[in-house]
N, C-alpha and C. Protein backbone atom coordinates (compact mmCIF):
# COMPACT_ATOMS: atom_id res chain seq x y z
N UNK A 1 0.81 -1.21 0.00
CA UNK A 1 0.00 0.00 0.00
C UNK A 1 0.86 1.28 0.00
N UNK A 2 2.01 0.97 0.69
CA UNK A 2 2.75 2.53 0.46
C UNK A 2 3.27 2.73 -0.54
N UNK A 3 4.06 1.49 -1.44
CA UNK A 3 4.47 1.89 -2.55
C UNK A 3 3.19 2.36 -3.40
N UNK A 4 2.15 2.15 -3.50
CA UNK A 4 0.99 2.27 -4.08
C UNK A 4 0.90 4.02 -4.39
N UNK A 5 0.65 4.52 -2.39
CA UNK A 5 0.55 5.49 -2.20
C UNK A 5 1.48 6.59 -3.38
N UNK A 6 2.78 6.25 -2.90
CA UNK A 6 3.70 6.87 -3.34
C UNK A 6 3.73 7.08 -5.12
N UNK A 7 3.80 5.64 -5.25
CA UNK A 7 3.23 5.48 -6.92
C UNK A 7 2.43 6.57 -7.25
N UNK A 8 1.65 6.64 -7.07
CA UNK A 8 0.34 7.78 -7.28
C UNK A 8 0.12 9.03 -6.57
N UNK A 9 1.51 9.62 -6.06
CA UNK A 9 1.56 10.70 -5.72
C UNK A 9 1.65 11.66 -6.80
N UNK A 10 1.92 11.49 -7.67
CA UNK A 10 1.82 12.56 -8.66
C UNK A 10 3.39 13.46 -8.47
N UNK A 11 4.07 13.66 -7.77
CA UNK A 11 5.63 14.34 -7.59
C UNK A 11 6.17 13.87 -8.51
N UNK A 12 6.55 13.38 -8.37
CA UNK A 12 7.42 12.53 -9.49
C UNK A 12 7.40 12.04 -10.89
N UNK A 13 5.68 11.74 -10.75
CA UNK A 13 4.87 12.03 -12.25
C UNK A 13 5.04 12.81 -12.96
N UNK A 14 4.51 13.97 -12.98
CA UNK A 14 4.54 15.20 -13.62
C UNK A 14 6.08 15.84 -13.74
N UNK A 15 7.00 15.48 -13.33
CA UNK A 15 8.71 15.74 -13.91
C UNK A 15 9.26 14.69 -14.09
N UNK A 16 9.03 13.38 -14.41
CA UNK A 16 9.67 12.23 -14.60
C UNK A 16 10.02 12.36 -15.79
N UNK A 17 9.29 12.90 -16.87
CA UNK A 17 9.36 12.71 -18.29
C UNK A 17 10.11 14.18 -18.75
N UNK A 18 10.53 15.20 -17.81
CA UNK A 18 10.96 16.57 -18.47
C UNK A 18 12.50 16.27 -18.43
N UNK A 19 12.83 17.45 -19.24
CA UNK A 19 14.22 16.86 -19.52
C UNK A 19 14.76 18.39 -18.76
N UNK A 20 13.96 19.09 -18.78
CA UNK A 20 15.07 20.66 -17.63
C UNK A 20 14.75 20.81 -16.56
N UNK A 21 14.15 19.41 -16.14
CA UNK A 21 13.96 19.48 -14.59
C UNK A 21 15.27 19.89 -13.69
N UNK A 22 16.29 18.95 -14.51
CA UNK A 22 17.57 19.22 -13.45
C UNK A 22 18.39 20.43 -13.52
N UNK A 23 17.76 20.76 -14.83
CA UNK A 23 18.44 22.56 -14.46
C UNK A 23 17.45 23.81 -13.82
N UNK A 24 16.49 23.05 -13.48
CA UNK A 24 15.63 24.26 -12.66
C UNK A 24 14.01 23.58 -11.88
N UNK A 25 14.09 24.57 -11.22
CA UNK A 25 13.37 24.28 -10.02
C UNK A 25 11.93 24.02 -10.40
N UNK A 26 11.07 22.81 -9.09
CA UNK A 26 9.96 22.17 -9.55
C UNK A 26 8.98 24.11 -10.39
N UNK A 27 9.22 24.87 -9.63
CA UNK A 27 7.92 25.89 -9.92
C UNK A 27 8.51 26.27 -11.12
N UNK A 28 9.28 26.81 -11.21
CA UNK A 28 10.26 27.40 -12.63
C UNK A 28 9.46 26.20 -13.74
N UNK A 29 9.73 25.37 -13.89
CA UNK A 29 9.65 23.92 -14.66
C UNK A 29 7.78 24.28 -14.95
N UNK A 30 7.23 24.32 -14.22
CA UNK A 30 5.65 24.43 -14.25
C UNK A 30 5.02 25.40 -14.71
N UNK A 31 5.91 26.50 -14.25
CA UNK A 31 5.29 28.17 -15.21
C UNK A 31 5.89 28.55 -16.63
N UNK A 32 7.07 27.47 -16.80
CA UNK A 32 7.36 26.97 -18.46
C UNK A 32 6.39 26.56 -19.23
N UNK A 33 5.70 25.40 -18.20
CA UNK A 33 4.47 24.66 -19.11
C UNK A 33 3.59 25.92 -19.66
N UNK A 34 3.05 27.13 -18.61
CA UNK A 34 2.26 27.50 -18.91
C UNK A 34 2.08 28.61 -19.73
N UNK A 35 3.69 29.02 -19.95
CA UNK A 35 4.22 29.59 -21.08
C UNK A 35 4.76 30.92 -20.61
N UNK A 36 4.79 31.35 -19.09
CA UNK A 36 5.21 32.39 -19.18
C UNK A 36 6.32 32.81 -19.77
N UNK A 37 6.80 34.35 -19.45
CA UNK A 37 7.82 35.05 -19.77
C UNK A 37 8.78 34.89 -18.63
N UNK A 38 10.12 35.23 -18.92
CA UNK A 38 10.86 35.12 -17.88
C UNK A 38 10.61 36.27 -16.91
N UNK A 39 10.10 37.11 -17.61
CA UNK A 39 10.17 38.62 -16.86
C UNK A 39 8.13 38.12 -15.56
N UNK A 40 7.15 37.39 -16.40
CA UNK A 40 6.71 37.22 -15.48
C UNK A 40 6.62 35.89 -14.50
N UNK A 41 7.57 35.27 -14.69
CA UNK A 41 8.12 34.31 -13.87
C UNK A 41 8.09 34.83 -12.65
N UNK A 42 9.45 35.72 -12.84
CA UNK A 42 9.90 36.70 -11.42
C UNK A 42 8.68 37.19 -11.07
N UNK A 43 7.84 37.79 -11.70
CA UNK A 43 7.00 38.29 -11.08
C UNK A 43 5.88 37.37 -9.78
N UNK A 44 5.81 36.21 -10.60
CA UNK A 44 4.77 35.06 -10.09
C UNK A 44 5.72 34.35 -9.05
N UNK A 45 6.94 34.87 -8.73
CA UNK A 45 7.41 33.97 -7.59
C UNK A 45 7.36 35.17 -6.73
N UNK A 46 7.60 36.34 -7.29
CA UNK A 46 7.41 37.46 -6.14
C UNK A 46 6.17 37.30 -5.30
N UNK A 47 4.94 37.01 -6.03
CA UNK A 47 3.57 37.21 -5.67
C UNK A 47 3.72 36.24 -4.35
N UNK A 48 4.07 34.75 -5.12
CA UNK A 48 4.17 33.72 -4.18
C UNK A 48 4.79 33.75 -2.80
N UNK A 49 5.88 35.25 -2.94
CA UNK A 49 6.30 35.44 -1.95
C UNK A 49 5.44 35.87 -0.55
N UNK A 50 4.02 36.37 -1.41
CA UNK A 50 3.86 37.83 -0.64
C UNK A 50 4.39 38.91 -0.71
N UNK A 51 4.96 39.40 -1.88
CA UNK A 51 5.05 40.92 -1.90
C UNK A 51 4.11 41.64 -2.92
N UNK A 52 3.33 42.78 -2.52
CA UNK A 52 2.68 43.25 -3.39
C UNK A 52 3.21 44.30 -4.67
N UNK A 53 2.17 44.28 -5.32
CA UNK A 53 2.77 45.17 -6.50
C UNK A 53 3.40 45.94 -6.65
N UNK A 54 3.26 46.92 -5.39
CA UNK A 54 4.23 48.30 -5.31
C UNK A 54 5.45 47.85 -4.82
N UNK A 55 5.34 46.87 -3.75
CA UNK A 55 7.04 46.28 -3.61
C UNK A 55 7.36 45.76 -4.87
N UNK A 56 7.14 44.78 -5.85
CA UNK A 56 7.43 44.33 -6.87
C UNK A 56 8.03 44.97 -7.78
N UNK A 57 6.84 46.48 -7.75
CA UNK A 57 7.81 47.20 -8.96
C UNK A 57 8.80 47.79 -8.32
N UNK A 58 9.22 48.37 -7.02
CA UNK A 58 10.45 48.98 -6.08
C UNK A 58 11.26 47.74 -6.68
N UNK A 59 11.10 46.38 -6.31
CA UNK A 59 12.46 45.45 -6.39
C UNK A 59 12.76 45.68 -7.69
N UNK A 60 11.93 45.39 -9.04
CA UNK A 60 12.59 45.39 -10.03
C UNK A 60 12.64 46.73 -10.83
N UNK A 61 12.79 47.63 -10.35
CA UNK A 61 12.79 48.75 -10.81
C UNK A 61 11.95 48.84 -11.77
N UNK A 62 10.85 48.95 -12.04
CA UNK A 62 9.85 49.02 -12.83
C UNK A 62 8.70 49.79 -12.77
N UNK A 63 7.90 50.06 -13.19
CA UNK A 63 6.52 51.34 -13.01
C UNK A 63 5.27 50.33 -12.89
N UNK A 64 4.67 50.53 -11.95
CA UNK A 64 3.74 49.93 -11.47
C UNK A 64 2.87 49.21 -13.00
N UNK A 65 2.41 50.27 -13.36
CA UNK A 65 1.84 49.36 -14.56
C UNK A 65 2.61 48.55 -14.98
N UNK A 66 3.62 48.28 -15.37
CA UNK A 66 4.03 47.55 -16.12
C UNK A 66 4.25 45.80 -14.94
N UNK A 67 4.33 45.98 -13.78
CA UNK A 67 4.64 44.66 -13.02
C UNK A 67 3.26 44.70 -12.89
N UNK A 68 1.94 45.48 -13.23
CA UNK A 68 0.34 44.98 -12.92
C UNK A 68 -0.21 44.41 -14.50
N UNK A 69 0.54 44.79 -15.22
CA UNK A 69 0.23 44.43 -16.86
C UNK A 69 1.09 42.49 -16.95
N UNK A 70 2.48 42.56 -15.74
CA UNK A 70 2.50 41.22 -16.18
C UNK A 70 1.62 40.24 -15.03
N UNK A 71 1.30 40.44 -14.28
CA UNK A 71 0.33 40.32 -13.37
C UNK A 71 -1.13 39.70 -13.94
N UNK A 72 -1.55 40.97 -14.88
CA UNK A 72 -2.92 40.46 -15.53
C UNK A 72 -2.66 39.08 -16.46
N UNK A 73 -1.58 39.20 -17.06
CA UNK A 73 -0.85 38.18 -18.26
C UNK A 73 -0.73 37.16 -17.33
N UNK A 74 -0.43 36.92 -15.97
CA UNK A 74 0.14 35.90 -15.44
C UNK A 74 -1.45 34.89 -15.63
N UNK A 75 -2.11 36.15 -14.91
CA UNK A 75 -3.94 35.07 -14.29
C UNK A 75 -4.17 35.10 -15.40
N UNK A 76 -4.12 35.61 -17.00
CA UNK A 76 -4.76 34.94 -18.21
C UNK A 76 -4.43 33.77 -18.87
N UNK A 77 -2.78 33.63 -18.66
CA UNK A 77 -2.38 32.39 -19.01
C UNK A 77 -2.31 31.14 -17.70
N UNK A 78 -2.30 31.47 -16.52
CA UNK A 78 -2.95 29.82 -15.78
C UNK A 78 -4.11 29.88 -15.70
N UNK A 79 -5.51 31.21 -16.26
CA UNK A 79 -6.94 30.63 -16.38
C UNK A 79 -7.75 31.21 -14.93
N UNK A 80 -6.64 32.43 -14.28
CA UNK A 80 -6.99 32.35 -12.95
C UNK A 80 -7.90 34.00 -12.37
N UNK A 81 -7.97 34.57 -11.34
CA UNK A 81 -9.00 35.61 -11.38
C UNK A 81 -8.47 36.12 -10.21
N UNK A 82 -7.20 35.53 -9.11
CA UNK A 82 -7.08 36.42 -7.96
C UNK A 82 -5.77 35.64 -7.80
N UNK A 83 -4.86 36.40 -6.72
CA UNK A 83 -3.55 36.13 -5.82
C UNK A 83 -3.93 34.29 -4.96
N UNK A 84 -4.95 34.42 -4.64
CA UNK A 84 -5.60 33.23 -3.82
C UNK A 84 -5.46 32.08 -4.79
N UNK A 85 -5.94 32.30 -5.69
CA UNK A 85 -6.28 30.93 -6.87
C UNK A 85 -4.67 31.05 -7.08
N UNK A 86 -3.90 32.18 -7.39
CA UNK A 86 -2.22 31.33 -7.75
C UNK A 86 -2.03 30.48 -6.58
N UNK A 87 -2.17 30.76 -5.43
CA UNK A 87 -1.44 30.26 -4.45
C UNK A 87 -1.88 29.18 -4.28
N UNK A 88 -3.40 28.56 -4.40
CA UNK A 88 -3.56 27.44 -4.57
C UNK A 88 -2.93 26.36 -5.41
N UNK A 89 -3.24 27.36 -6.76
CA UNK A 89 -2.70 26.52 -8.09
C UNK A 89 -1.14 26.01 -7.63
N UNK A 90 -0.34 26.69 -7.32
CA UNK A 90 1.01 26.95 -7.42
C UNK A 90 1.56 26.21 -5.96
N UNK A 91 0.75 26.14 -4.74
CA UNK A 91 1.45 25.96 -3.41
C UNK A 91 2.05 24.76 -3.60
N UNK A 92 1.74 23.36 -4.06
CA UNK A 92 2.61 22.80 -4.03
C UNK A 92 4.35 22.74 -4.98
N UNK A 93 4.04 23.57 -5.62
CA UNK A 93 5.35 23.41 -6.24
C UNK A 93 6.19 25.20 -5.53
N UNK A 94 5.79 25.80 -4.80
CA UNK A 94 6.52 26.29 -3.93
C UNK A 94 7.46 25.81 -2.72
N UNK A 95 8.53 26.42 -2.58
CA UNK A 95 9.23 25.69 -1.73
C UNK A 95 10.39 27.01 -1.28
């Protein structure tokens, strides 16, 4: 039963078959699938952090619109409508 368990955990599933798993991290690897940009990558791990937009654009030196424009791009391409639904979508492959 545990190997069972384990079998069908799905971890290991879903990167068994990628080939840039070993050059980058489970979340990196997952927001590839979903096609982001590199520029809103950073952004979507910032979020994950908990920092909001106005910190976001302070860290990357950027103008608010433009880290809320990749923001909107982020929730259109995983399908999503708030900060809550990434963190769901996304919590397990945070770390």
């Amino acid at each position: 039963p545990f190997f069972i368990k384990m079998l069908y955990s799905g971890e290991w599933m879903d990167d068994a078959y990628r080939g840039d798993i070993s050059q980058c991290s489970r979340l990196e690897a997952r927001l590839k699938d979903y096609k982001l940009t590199p520029a809103e990558m950073e952004v979507c791990r910032l979020l994950l952090d908990g920092y909001t937009l106005r910190q976001i654009s302070g860290i990357q030196s950027k103008a608010y619109s433009t880290i809320n424009t990749y923001c909107t791009s982020i929730y259109r391409k995983l399908n999503i409508n708030s900060r809550t639904e990434l963190l769901i979508l996304l919590q397990e492959y945070k770390k």
